[in-house]
PDB file of N, CA and C in Angstrom:
ATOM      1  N   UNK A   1     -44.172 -22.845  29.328  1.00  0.00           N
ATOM      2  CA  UNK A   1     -44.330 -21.755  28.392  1.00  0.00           C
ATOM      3  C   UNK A   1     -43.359 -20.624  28.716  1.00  0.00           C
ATOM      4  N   UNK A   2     -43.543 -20.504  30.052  1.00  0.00           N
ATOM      5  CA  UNK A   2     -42.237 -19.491  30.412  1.00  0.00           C
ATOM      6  C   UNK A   2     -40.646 -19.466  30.004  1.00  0.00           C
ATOM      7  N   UNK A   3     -40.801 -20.963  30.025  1.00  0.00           N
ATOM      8  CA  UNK A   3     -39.249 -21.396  29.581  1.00  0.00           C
ATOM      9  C   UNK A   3     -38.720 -21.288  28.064  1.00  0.00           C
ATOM     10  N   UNK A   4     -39.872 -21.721  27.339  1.00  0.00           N
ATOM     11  CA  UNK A   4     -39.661 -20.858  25.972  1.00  0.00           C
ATOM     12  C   UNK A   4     -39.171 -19.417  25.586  1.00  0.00           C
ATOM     13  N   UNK A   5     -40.574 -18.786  26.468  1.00  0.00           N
ATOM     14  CA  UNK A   5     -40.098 -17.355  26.280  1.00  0.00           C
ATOM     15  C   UNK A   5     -39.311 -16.961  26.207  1.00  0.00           C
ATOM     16  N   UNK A   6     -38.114 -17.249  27.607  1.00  0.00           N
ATOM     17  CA  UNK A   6     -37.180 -16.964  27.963  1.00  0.00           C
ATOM     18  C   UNK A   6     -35.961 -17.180  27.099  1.00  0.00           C
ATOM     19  N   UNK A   7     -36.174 -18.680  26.190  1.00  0.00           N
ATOM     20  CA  UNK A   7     -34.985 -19.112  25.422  1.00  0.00           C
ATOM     21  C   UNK A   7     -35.172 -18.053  24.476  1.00  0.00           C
ATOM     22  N   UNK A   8     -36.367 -17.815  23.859  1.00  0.00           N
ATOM     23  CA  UNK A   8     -36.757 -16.920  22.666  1.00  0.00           C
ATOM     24  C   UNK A   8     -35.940 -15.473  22.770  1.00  0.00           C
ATOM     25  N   UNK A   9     -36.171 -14.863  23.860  1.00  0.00           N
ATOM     26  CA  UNK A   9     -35.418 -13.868  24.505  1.00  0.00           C
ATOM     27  C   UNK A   9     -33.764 -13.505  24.590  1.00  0.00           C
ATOM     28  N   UNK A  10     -33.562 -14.459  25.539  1.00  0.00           N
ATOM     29  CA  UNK A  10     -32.355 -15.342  25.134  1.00  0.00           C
ATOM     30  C   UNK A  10     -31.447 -14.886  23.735  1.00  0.00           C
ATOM     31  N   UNK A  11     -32.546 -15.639  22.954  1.00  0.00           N
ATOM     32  CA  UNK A  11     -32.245 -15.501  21.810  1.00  0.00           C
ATOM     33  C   UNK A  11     -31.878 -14.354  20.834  1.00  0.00           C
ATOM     34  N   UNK A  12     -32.869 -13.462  21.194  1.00  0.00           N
ATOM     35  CA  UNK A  12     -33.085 -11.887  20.698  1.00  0.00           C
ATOM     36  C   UNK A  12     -32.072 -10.899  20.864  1.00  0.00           C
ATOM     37  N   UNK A  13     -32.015 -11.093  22.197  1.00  0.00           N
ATOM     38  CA  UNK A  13     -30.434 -10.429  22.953  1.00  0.00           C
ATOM     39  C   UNK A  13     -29.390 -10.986  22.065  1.00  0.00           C
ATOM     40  N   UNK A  14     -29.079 -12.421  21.980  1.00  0.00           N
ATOM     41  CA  UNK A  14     -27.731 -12.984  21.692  1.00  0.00           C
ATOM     42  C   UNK A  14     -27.678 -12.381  19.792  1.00  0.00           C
ATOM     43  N   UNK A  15     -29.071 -12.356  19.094  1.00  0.00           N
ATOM     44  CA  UNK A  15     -28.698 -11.583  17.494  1.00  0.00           C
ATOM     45  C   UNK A  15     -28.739 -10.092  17.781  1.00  0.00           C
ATOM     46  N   UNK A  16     -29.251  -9.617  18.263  1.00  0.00           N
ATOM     47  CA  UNK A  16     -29.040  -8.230  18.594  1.00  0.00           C
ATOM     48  C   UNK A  16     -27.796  -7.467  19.482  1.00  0.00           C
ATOM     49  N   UNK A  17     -26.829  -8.557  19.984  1.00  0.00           N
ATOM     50  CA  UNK A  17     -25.561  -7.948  20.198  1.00  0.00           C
ATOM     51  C   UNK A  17     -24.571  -8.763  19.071  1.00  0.00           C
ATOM     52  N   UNK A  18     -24.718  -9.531  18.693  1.00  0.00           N
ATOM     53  CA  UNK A  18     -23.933 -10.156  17.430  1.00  0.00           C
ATOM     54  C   UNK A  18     -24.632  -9.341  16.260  1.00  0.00           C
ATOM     55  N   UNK A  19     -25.544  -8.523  16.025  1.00  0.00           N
ATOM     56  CA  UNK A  19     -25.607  -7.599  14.690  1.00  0.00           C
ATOM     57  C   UNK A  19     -24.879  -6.473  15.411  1.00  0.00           C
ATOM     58  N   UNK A  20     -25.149  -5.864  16.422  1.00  0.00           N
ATOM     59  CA  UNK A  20     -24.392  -4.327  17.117  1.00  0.00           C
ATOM     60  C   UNK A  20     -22.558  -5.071  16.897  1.00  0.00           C
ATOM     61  N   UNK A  21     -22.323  -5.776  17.263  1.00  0.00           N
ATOM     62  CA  UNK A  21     -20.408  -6.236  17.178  1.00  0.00           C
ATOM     63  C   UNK A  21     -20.302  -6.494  15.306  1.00  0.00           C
ATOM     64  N   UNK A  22     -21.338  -7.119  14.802  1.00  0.00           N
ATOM     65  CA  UNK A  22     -21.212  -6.787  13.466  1.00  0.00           C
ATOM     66  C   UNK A  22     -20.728  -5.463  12.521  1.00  0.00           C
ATOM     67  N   UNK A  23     -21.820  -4.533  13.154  1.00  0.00           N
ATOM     68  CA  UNK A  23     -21.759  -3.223  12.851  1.00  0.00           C
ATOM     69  C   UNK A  23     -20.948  -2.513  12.982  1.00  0.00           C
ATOM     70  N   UNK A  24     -20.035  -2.892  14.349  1.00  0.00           N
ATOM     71  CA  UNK A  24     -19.022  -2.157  15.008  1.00  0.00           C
ATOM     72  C   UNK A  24     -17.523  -2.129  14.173  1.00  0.00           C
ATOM     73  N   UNK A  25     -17.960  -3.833  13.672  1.00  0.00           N
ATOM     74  CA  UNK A  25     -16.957  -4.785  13.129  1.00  0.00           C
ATOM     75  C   UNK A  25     -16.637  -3.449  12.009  1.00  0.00           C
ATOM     76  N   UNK A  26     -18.045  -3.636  11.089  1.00  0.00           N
ATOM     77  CA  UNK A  26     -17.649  -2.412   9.902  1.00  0.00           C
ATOM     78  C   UNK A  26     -17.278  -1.466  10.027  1.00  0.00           C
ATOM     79  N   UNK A  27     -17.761  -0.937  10.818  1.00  0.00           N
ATOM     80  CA  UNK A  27     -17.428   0.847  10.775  1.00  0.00           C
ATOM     81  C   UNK A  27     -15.610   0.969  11.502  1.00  0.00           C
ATOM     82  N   UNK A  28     -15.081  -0.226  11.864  1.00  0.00           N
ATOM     83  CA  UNK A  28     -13.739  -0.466  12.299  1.00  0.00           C
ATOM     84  C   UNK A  28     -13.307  -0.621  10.704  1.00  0.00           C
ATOM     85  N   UNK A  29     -13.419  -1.885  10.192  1.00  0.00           N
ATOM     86  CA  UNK A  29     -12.823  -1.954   8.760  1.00  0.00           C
ATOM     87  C   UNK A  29     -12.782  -0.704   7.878  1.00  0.00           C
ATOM     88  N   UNK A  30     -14.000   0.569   8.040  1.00  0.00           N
ATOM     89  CA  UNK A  30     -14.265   1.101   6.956  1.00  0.00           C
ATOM     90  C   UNK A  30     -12.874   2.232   7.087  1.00  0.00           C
ATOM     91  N   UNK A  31     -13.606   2.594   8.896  1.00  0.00           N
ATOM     92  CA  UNK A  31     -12.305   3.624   9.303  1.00  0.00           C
ATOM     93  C   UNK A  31     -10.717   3.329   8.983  1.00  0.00           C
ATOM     94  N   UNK A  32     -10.373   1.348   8.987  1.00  0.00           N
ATOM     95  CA  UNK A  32      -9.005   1.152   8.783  1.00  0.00           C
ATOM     96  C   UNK A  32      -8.712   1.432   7.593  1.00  0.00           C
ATOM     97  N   UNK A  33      -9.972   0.987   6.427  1.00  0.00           N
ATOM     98  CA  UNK A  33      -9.404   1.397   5.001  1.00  0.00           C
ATOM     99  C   UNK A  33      -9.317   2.974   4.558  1.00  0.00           C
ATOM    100  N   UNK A  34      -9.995   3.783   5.411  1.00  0.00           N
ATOM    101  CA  UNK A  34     -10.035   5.680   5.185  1.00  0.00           C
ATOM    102  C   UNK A  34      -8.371   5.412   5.672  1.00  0.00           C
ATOM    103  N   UNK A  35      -8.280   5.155   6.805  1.00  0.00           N
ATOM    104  CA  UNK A  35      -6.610   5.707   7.023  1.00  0.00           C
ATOM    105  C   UNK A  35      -5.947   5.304   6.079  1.00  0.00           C
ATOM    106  N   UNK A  36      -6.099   4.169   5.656  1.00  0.00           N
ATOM    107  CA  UNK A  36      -4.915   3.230   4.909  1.00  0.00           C
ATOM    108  C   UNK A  36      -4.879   4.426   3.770  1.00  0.00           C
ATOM    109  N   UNK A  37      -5.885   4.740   2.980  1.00  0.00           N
ATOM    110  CA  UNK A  37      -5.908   5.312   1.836  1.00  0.00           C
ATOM    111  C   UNK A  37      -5.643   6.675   1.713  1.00  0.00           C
ATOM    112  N   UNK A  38      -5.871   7.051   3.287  1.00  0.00           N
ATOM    113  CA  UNK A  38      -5.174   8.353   3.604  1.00  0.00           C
ATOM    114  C   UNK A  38      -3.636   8.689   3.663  1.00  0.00           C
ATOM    115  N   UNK A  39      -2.861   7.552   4.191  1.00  0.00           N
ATOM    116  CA  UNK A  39      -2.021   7.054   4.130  1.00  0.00           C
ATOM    117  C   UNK A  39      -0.917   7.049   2.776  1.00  0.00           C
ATOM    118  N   UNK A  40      -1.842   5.978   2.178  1.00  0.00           N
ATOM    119  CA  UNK A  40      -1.253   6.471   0.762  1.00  0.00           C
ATOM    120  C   UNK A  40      -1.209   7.396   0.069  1.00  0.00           C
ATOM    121  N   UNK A  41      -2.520   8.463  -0.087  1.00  0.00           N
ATOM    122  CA  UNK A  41      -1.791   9.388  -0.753  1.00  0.00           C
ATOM    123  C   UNK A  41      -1.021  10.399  -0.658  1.00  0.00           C
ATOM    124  N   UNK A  42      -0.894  10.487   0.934  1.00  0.00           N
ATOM    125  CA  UNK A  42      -0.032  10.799   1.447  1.00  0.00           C
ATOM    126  C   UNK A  42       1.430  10.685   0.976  1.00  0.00           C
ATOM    127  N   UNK A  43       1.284   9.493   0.887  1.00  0.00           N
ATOM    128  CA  UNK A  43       3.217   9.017   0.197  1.00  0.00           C
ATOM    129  C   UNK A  43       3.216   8.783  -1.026  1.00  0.00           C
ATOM    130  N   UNK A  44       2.190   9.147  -1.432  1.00  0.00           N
ATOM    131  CA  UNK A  44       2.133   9.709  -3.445  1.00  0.00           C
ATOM    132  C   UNK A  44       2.273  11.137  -3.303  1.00  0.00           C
ATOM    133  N   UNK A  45       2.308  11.651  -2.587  1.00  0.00           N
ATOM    134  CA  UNK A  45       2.597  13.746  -2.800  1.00  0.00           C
ATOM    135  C   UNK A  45       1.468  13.777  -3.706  1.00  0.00           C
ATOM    136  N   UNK A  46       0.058  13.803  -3.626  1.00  0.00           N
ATOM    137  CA  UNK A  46      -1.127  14.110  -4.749  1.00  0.00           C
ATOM    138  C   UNK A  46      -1.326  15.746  -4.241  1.00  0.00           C
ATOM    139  N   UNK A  47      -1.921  16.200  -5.006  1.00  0.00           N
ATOM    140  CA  UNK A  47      -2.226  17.589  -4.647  1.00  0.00           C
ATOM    141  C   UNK A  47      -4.048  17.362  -4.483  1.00  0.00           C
ATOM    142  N   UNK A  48      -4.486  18.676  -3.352  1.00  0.00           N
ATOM    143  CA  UNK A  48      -5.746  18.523  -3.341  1.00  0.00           C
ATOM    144  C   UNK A  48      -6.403  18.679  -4.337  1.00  0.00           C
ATOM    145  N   UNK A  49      -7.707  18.734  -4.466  1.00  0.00           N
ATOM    146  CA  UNK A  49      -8.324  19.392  -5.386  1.00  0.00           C
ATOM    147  C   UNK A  49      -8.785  20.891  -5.708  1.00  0.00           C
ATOM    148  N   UNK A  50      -8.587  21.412  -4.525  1.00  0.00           N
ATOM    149  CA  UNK A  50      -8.618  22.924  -4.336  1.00  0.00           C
ATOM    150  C   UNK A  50      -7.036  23.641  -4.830  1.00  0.00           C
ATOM    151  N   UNK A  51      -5.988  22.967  -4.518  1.00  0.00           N
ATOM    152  CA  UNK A  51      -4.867  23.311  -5.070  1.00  0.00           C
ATOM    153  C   UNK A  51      -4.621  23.229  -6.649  1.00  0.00           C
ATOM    154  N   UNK A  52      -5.328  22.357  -7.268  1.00  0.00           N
ATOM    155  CA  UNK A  52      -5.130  21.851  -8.659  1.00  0.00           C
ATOM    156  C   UNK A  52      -6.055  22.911  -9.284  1.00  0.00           C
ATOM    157  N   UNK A  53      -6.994  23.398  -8.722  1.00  0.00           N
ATOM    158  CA  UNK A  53      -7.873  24.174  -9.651  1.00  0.00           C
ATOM    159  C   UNK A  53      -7.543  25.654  -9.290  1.00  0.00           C
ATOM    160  N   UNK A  54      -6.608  26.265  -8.264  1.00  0.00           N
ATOM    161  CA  UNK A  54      -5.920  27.300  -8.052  1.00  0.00           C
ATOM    162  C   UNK A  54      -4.600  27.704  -8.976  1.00  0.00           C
ATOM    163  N   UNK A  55      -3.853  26.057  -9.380  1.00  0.00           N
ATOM    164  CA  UNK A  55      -2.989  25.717 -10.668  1.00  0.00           C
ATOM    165  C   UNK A  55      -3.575  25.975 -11.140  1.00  0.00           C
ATOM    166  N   UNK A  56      -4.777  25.490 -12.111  1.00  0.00           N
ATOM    167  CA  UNK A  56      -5.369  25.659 -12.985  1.00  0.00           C
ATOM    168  C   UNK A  56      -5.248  26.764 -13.809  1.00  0.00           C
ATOM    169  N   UNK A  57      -6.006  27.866 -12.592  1.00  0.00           N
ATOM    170  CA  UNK A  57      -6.643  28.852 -12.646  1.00  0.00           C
ATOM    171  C   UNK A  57      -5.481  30.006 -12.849  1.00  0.00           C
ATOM    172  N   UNK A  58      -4.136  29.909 -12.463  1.00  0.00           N
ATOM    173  CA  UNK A  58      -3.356  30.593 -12.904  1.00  0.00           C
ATOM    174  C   UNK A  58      -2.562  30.038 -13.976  1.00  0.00           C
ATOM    175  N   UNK A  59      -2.510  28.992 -14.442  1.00  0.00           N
ATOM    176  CA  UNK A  59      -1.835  28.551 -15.763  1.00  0.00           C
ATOM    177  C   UNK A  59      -2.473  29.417 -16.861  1.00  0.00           C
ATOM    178  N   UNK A  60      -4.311  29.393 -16.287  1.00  0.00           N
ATOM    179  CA  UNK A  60      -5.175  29.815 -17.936  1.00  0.00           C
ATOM    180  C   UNK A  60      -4.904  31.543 -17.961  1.00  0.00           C
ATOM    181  N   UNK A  61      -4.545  31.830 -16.893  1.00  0.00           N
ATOM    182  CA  UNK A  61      -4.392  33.466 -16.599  1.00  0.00           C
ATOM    183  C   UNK A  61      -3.011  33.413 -17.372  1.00  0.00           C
ATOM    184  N   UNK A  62      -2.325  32.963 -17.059  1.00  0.00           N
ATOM    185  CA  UNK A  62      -0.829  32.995 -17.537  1.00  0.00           C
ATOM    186  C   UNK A  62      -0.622  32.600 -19.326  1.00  0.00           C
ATOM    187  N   UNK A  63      -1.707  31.897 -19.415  1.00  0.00           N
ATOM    188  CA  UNK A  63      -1.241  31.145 -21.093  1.00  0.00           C
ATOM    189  C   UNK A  63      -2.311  32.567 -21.899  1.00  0.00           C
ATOM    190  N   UNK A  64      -2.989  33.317 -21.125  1.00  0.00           N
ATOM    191  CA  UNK A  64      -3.892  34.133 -21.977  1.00  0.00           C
ATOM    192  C   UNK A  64      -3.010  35.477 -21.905  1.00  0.00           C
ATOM    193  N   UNK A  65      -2.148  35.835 -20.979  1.00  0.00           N
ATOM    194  CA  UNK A  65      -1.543  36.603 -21.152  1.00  0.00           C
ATOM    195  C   UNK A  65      -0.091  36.954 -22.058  1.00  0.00           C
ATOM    196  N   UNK A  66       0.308  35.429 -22.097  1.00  0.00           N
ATOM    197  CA  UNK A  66       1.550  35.103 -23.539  1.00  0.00           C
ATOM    198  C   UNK A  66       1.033  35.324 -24.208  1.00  0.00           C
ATOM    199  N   UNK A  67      -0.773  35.123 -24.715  1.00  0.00           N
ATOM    200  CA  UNK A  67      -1.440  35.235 -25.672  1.00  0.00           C
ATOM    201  C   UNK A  67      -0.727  37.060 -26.131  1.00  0.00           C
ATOM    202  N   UNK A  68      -2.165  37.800 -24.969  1.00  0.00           N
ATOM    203  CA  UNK A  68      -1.848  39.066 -25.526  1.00  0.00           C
ATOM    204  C   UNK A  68      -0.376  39.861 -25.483  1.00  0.00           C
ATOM    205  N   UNK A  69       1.014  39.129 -25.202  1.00  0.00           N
ATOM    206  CA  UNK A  69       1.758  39.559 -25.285  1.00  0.00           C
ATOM    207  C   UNK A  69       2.485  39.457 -26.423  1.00  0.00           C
ATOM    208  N   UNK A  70       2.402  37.630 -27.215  1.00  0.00           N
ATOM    209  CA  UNK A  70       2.257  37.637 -28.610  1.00  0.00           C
ATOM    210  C   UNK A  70       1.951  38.496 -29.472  1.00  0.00           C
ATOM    211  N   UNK A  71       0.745  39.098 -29.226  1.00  0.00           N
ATOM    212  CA  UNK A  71       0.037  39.785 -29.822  1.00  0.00           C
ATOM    213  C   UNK A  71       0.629  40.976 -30.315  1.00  0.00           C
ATOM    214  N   UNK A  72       1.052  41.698 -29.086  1.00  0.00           N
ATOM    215  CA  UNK A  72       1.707  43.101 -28.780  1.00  0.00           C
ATOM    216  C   UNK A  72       3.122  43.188 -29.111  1.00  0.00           C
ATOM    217  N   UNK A  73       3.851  41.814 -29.273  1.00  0.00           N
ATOM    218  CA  UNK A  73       5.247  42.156 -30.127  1.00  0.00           C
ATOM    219  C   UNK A  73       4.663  41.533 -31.768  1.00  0.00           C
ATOM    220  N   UNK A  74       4.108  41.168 -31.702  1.00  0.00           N
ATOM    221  CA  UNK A  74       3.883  41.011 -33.735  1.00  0.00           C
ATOM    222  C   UNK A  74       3.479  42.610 -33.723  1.00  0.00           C
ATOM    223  N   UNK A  75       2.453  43.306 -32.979  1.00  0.00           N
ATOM    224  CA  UNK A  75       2.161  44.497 -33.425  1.00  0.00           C
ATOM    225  C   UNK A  75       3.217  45.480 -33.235  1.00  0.00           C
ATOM    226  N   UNK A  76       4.060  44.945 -32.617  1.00  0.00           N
ATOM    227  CA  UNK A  76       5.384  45.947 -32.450  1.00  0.00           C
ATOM    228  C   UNK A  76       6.219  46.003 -33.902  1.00  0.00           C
ATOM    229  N   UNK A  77       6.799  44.565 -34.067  1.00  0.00           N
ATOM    230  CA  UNK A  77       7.682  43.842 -35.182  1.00  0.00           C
ATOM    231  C   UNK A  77       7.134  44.829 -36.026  1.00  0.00           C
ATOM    232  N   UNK A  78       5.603  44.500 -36.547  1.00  0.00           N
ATOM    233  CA  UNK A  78       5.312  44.961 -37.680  1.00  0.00           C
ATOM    234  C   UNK A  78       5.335  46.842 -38.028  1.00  0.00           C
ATOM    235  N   UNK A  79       5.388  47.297 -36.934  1.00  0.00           N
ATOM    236  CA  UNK A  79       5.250  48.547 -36.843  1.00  0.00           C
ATOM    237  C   UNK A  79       7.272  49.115 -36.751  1.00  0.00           C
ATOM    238  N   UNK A  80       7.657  48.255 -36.630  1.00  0.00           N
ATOM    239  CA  UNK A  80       8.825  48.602 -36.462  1.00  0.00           C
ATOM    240  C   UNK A  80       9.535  48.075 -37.959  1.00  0.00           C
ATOM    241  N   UNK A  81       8.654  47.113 -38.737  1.00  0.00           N
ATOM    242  CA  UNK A  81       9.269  46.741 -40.229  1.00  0.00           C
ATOM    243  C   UNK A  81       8.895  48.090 -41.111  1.00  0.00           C
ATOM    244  N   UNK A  82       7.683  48.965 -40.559  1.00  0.00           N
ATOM    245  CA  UNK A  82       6.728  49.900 -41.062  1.00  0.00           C
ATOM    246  C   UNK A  82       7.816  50.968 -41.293  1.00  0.00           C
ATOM    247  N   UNK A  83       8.205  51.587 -40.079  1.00  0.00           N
ATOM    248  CA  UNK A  83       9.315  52.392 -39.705  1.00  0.00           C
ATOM    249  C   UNK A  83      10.966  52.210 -40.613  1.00  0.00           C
ATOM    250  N   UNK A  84      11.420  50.863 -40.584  1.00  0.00           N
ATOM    251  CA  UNK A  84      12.473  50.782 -41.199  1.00  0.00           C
ATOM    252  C   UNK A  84      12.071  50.894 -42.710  1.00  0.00           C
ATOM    253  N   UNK A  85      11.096  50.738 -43.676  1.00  0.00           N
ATOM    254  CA  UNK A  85      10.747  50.946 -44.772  1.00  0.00           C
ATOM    255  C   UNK A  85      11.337  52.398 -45.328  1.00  0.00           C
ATOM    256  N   UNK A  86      11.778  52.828 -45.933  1.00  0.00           N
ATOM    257  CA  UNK A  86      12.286  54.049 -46.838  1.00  0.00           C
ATOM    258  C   UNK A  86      10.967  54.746 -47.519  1.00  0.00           C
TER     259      UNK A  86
END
């Protein structure tokens, strides 16, 4: 009966370090594919996402201000067609 045990045991140890080298296995693959992909976008020049919404954020500042500058030469033009009138 002892000798069972022991194989049983045996046994327990030998799946319980073949699931831990399993595990290890992954978290190796997962880390190789983070670099890899780190990697790449690296050598795509991507911009972060904090940079893109700092673009963003001054494009909409910038396109609202052509706005009111539009604005302020039609109100000029017209004030200046006002003026040349006789």
């Amino acid at each position: 009966m002892q000798t069972q045990s022991s194989v049983f045991d045996d046994l327990a140890r030998l799946m319980t370090g073949a699931m831990g080298m399993a595990q290890g296995m992954g978290e190796e693959a997962k880390n190789f594919m983070r670099t890899q992909a780190d990697r790449f976008v690296a050598e795509m020049d991507l911009v972060g996402r904090d940079e893109f919404e700092a673009m963003k954020q001054l494009a909409s500042e910038a396109r609202a201000e052509a706005e009111a500058l539009r604005e302020r030469v039609a109100a000029l033009e017209a004030a200046l067609q006002d003026f040349k009138r006789p």
